[in-house]
N, C-alpha and C. Protein backbone atom coordinates (compact mmCIF):
# COMPACT_ATOMS: atom_id res chain seq x y z
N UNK A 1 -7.48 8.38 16.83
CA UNK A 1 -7.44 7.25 15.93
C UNK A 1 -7.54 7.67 14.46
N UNK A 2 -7.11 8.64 14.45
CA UNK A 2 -7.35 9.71 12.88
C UNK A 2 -6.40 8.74 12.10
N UNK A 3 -5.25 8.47 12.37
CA UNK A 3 -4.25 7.87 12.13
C UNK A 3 -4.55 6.23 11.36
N UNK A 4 -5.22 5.81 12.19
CA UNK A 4 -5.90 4.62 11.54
C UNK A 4 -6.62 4.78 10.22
N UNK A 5 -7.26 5.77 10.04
CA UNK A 5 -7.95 5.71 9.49
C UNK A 5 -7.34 5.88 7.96
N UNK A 6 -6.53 6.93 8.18
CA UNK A 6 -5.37 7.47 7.14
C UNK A 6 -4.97 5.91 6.43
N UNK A 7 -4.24 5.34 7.60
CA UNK A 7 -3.25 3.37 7.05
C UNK A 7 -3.90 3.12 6.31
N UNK A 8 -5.65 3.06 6.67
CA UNK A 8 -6.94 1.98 5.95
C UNK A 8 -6.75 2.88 4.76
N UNK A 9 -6.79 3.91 4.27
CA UNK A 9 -7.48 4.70 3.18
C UNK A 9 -5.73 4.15 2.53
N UNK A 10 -4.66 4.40 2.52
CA UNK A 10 -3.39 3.90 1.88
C UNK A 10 -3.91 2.56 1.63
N UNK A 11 -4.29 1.81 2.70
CA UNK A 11 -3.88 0.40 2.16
C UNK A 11 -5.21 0.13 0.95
N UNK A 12 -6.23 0.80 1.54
CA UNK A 12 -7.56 0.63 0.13
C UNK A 12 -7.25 1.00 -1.13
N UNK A 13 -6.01 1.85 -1.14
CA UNK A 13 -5.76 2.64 -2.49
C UNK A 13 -4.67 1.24 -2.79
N UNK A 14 -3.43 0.99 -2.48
CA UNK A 14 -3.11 -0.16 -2.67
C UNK A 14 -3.46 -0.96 -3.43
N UNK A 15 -4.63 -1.56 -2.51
CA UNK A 15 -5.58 -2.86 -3.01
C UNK A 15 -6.17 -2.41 -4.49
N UNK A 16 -6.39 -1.55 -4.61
CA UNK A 16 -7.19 -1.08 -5.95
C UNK A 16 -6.39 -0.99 -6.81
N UNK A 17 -5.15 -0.39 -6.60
CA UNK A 17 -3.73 -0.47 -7.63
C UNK A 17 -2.77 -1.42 -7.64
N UNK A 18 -3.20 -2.33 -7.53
CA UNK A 18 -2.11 -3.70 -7.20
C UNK A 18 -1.85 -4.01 -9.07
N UNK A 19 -2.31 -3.64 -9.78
CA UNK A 19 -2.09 -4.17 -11.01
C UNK A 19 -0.82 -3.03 -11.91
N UNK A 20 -0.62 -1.77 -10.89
CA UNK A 20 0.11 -0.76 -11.53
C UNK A 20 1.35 -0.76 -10.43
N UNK A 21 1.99 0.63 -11.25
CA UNK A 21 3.28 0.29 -10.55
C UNK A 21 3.00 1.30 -8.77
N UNK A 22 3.76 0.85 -8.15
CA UNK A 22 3.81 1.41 -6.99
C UNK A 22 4.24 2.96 -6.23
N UNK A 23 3.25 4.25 -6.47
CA UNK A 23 3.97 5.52 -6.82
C UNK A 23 3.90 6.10 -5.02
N UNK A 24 4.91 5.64 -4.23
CA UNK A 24 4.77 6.28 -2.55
C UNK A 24 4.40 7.73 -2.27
N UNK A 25 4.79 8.78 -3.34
CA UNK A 25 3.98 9.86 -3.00
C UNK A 25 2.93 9.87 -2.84
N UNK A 26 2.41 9.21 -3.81
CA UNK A 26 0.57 9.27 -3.95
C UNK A 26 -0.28 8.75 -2.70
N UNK A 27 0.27 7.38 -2.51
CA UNK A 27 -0.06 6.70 -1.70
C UNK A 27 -0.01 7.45 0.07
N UNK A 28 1.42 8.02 -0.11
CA UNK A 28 1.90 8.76 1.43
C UNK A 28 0.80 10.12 1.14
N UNK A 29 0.39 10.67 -0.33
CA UNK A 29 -0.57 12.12 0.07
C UNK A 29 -1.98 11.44 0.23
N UNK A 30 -2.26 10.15 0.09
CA UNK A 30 -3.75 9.16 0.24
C UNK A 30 -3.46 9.42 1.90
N UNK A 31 -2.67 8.71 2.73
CA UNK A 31 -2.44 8.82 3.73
C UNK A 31 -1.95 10.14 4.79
N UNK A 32 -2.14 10.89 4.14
CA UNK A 32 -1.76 12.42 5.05
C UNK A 32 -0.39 12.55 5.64
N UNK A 33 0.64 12.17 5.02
CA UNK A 33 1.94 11.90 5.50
C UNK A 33 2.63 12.10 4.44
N UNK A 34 3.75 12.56 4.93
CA UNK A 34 5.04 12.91 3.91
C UNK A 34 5.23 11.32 3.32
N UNK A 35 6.63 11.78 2.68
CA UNK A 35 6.51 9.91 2.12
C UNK A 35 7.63 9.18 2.79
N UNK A 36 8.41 10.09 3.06
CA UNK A 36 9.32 9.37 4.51
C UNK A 36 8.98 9.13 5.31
N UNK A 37 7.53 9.57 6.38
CA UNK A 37 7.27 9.00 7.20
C UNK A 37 5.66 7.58 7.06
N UNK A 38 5.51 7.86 5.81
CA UNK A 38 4.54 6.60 5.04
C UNK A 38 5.81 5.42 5.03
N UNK A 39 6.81 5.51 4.55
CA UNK A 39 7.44 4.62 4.71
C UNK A 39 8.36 3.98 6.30
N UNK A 40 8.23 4.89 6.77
CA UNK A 40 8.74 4.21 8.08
C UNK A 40 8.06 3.43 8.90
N UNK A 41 6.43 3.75 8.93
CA UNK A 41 5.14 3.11 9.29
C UNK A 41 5.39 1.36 8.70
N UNK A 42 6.46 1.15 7.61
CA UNK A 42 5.96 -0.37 7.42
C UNK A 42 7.37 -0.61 7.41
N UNK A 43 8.33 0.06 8.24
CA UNK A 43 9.58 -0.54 7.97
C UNK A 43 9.54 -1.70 9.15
């Protein structure tokens, strides 16, 4: 469930940056995932 835990820590970073612009690397290296596969997770 490592995996879960990774989503929660992306989506907490998210929530905290909702006022800036949206940078998927950052977010996909918050989450331990390349950024192609951060993005396939919410396709």
């Amino acid at each position: 469930m490592e995996w879960i835990k990774r989503l929660n820590n992306a989506i907490n970073y998210i929530e905290e940056h909702l006022n800036e612009e949206v940078d998927y690397n950052q977010i996909a290296a918050v989450a331990c995932c390349s950024t192609y596969l951060f993005q396939r997770m919410f396709a």
